[in-house]
PDB file of N, CA and C in Angstrom:
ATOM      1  N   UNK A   1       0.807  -1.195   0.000  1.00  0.00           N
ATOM      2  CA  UNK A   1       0.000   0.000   0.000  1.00  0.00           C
ATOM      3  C   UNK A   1       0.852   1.262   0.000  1.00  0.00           C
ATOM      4  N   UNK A   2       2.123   1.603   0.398  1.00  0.00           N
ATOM      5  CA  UNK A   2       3.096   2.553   0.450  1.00  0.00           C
ATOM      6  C   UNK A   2       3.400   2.793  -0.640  1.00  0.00           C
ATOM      7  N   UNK A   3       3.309   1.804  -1.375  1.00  0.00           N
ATOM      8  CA  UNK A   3       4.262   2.125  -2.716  1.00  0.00           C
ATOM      9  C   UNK A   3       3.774   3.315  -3.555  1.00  0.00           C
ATOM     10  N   UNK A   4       2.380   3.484  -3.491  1.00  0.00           N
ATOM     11  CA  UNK A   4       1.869   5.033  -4.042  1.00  0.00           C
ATOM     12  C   UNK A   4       2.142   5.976  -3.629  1.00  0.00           C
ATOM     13  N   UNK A   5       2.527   6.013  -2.431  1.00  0.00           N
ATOM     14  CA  UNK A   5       2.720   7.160  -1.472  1.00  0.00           C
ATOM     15  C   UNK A   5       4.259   7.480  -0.856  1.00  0.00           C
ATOM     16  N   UNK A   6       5.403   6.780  -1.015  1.00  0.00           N
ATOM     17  CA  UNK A   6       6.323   7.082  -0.694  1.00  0.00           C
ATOM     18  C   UNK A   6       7.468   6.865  -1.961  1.00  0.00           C
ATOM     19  N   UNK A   7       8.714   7.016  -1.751  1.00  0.00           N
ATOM     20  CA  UNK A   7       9.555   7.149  -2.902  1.00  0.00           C
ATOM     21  C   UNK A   7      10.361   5.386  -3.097  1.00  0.00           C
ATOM     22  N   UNK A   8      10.597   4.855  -4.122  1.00  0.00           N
ATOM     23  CA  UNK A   8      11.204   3.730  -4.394  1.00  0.00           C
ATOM     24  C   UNK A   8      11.969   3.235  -3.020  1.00  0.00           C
ATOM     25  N   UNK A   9      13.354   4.133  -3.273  1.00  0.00           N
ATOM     26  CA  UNK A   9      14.240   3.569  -1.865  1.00  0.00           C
ATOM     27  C   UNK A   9      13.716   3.112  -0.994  1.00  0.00           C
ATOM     28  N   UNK A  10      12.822   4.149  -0.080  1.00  0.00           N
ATOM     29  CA  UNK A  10      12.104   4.372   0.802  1.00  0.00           C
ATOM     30  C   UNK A  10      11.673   2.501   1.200  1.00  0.00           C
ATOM     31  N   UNK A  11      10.335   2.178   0.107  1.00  0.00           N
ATOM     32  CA  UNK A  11      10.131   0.467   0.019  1.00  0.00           C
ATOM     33  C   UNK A  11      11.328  -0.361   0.229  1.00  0.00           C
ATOM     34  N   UNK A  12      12.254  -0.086  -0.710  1.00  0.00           N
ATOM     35  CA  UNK A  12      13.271  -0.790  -0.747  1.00  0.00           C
ATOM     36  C   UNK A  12      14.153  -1.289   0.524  1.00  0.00           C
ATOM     37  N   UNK A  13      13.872   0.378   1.547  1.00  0.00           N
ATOM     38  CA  UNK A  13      14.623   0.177   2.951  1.00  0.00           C
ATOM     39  C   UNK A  13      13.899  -0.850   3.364  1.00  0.00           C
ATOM     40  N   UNK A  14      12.028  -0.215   3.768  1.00  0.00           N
ATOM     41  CA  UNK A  14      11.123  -1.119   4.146  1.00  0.00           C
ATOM     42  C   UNK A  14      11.295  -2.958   3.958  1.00  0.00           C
ATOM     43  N   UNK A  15      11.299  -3.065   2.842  1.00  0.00           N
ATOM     44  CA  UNK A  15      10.883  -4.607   2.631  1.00  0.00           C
ATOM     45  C   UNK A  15      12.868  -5.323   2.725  1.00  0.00           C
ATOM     46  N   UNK A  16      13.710  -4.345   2.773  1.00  0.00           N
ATOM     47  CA  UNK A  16      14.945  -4.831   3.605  1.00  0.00           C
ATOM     48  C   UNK A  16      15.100  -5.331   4.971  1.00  0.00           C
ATOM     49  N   UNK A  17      14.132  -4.101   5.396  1.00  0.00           N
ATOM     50  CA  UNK A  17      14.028  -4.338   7.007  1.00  0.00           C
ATOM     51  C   UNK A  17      13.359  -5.359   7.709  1.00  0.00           C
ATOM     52  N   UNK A  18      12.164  -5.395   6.560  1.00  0.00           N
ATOM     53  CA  UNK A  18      11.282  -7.030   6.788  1.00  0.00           C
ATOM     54  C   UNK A  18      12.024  -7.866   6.837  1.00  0.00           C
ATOM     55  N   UNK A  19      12.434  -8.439   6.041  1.00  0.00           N
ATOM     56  CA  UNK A  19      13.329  -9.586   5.235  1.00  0.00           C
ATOM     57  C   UNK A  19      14.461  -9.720   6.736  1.00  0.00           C
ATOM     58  N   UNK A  20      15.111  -8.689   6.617  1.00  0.00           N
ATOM     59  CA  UNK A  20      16.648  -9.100   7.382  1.00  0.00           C
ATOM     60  C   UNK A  20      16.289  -9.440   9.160  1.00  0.00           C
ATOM     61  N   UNK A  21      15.197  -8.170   9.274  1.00  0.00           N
ATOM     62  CA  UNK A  21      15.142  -8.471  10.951  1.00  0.00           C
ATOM     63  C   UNK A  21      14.030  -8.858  11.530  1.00  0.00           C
ATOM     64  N   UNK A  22      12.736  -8.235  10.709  1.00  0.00           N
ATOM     65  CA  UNK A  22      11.402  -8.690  11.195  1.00  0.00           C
ATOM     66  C   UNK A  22      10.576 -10.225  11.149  1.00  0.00           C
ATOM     67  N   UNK A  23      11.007 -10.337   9.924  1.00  0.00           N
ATOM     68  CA  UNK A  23      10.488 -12.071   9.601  1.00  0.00           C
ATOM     69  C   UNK A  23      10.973 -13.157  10.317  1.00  0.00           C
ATOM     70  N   UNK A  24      12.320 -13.321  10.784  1.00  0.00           N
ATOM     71  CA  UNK A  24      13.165 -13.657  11.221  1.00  0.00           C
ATOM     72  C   UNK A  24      12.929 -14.055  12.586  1.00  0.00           C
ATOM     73  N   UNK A  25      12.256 -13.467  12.915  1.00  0.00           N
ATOM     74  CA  UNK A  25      11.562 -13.232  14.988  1.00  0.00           C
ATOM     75  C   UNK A  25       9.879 -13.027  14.423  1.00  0.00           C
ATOM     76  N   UNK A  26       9.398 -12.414  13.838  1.00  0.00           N
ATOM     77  CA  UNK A  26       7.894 -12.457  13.761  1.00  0.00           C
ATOM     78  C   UNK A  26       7.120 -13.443  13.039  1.00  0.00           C
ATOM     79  N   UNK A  27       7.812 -13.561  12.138  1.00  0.00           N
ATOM     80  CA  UNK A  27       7.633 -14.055  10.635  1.00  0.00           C
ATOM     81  C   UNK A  27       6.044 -15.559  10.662  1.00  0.00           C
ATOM     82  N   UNK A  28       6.735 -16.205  11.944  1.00  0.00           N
ATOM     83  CA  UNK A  28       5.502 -17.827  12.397  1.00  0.00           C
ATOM     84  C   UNK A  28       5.038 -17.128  13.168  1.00  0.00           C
ATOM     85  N   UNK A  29       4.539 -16.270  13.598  1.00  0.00           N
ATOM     86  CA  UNK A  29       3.732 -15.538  14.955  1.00  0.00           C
ATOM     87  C   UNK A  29       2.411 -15.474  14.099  1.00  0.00           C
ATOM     88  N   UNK A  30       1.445 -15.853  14.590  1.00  0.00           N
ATOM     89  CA  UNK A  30      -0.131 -15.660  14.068  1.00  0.00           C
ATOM     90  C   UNK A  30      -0.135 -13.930  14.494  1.00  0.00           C
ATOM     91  N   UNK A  31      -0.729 -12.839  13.964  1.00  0.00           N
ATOM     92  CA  UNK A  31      -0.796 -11.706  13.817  1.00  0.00           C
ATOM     93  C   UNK A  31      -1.455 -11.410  15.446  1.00  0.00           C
ATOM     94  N   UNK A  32      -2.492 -12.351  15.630  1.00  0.00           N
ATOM     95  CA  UNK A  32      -3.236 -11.793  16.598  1.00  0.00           C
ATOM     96  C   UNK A  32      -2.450 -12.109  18.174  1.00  0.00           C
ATOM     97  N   UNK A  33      -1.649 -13.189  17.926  1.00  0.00           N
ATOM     98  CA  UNK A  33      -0.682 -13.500  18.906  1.00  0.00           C
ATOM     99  C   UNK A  33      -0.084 -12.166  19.606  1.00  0.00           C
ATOM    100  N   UNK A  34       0.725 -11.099  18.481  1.00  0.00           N
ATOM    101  CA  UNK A  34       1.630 -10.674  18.787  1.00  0.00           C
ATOM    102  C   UNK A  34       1.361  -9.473  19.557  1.00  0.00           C
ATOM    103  N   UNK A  35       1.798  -9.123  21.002  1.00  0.00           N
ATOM    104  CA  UNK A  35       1.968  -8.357  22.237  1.00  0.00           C
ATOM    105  C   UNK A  35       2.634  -7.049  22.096  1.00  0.00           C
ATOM    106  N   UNK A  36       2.174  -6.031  22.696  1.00  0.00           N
ATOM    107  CA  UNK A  36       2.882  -5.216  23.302  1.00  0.00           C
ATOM    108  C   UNK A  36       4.375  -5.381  23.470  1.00  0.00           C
ATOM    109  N   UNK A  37       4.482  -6.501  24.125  1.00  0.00           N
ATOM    110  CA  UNK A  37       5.532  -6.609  25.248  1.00  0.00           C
ATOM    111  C   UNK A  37       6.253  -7.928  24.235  1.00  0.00           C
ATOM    112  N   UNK A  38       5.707  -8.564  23.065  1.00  0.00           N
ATOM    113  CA  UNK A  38       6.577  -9.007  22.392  1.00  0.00           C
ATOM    114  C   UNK A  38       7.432  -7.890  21.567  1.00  0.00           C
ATOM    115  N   UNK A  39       6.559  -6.587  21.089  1.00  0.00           N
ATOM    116  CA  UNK A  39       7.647  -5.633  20.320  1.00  0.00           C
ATOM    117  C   UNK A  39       8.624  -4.920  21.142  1.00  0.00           C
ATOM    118  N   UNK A  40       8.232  -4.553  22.107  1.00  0.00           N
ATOM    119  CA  UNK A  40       9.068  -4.266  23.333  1.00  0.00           C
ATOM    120  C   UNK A  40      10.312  -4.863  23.404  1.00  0.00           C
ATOM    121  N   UNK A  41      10.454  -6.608  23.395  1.00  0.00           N
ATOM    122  CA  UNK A  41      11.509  -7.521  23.336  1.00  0.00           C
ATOM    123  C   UNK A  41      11.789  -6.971  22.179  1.00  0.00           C
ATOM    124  N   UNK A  42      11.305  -7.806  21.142  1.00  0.00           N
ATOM    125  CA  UNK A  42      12.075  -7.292  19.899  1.00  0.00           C
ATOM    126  C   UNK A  42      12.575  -6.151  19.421  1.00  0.00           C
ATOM    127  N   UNK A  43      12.631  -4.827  20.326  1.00  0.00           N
ATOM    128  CA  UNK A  43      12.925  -3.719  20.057  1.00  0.00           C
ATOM    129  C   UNK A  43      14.139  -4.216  21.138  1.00  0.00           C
ATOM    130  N   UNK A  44      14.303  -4.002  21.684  1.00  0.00           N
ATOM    131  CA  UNK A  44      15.358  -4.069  23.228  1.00  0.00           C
ATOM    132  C   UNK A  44      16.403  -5.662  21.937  1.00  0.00           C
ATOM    133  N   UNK A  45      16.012  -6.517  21.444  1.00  0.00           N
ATOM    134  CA  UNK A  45      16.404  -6.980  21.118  1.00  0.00           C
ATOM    135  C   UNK A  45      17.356  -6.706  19.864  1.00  0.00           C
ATOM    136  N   UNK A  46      17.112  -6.122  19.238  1.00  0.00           N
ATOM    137  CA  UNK A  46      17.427  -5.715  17.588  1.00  0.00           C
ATOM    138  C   UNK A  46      18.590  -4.386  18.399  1.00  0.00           C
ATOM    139  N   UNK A  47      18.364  -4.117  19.504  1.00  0.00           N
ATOM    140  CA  UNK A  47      19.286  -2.593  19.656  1.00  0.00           C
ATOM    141  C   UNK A  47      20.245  -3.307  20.935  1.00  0.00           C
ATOM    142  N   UNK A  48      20.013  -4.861  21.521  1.00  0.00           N
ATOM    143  CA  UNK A  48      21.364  -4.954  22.154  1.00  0.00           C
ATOM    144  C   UNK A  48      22.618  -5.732  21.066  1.00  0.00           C
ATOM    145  N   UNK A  49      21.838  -6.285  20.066  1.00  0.00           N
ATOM    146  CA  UNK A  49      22.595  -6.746  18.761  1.00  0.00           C
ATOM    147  C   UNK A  49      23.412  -6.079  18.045  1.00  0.00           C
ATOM    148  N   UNK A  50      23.246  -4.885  18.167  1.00  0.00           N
ATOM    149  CA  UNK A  50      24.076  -3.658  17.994  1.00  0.00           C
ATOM    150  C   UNK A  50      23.683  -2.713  16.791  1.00  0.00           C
ATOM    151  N   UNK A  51      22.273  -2.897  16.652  1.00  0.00           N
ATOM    152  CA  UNK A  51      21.710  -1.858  15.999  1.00  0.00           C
ATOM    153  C   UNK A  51      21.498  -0.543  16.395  1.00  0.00           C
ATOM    154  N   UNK A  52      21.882   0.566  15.323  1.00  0.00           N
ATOM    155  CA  UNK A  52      21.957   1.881  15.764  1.00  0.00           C
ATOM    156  C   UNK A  52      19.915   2.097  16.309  1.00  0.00           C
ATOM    157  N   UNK A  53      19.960   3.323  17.116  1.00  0.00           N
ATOM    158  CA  UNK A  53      18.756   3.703  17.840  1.00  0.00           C
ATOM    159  C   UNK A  53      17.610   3.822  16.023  1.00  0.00           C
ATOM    160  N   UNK A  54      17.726   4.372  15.196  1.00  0.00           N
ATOM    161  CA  UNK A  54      17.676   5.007  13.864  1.00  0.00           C
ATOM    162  C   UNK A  54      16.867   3.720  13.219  1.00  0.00           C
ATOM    163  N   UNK A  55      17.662   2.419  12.915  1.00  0.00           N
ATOM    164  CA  UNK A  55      17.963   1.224  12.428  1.00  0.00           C
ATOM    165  C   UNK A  55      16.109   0.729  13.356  1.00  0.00           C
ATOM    166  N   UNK A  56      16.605   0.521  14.637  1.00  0.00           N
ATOM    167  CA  UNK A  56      15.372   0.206  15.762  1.00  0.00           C
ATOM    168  C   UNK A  56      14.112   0.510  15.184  1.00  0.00           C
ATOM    169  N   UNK A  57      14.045   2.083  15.304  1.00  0.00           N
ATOM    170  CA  UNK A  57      13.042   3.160  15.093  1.00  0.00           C
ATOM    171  C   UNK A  57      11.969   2.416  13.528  1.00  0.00           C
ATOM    172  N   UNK A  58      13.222   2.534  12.220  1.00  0.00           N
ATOM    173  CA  UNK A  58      12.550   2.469  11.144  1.00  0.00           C
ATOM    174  C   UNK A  58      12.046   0.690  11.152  1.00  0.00           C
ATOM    175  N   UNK A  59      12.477  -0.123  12.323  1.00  0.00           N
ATOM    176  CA  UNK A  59      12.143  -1.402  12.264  1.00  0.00           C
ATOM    177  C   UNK A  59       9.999  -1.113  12.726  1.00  0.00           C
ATOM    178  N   UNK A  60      10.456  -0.205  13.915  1.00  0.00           N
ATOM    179  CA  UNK A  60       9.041   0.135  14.430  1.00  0.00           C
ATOM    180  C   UNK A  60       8.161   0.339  13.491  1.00  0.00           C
ATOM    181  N   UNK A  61       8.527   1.545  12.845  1.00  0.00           N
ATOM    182  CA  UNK A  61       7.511   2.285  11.480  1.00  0.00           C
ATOM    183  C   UNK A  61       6.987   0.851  10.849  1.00  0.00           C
ATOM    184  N   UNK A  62       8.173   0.307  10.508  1.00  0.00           N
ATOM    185  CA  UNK A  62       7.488  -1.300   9.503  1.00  0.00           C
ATOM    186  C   UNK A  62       6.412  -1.738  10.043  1.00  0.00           C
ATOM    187  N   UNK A  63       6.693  -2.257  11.352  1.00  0.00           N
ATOM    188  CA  UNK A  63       5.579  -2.809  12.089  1.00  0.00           C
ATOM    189  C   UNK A  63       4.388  -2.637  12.034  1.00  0.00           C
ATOM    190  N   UNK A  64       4.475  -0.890  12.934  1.00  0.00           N
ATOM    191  CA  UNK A  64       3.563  -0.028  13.078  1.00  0.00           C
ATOM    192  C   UNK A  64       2.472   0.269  11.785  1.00  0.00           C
ATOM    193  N   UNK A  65       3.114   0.157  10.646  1.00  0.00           N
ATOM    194  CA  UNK A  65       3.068   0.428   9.865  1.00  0.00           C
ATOM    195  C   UNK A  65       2.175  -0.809   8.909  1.00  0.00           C
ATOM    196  N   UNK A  66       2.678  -1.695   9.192  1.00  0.00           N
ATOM    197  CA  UNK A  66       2.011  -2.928   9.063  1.00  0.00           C
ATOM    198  C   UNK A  66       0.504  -3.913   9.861  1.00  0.00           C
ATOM    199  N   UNK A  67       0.918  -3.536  11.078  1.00  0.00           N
ATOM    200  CA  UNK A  67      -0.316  -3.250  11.555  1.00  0.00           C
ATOM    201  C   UNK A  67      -1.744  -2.677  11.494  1.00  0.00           C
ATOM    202  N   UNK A  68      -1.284  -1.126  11.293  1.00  0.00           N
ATOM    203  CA  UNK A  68      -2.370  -0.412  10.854  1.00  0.00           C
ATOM    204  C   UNK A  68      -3.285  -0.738   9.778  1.00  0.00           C
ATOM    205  N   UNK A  69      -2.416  -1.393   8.540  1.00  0.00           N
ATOM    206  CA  UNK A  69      -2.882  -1.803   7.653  1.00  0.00           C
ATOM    207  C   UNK A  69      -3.588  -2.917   7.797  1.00  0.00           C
ATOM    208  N   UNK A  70      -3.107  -4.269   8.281  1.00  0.00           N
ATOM    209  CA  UNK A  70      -3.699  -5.112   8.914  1.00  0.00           C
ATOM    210  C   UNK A  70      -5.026  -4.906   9.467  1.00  0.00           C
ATOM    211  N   UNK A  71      -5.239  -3.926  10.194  1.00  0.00           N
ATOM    212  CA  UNK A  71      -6.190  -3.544  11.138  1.00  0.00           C
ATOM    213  C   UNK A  71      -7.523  -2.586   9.984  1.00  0.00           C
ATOM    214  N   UNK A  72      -6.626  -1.837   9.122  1.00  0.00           N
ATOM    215  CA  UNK A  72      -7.541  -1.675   8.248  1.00  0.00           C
ATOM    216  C   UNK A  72      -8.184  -2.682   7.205  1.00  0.00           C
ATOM    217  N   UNK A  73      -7.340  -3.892   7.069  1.00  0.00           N
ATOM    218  CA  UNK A  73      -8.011  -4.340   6.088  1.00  0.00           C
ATOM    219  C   UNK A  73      -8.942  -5.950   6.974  1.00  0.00           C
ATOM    220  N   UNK A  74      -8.911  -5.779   7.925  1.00  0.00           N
ATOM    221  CA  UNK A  74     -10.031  -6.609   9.319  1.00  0.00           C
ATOM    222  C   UNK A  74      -8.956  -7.912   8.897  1.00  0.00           C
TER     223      UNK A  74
END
């Protein structure tokens, strides 16, 4: 759904960020499973691995980002 609305790279970071860090830890999680306090870990997680604060953040947006959509489309 971004892809109308934001610039090439931009996706490109996005569906990098999926791929390398999100799928990886979320990826078998049933949607409705996933907690508060599981992104919480996985945030605390992805930044003691030695990801910059920046790196973390745009992992969130994905999420966040993914969610919403989720949530919009029931």
């Amino acid at each position: 759904m971004k892809r109308a609305s934001v610039a090439l790279r931009t996706i490109e970071s996005y569906e990098w960020i999926a791929v390398k860090y999100l799928r990886p830890r979320l990826g078998d999680r049933k949607l409705a499973s996933v907690r508060t306090m599981d992104l919480d870990a996985l945030y605390a997680e992805l930044h003691a691995s030695g990801l910059s604060a920046r790196t973390v953040r745009i992992c969130h947006t994905v999420v966040r980002q993914s969610l919403e959509q989720a949530r919009r489309w029931g």
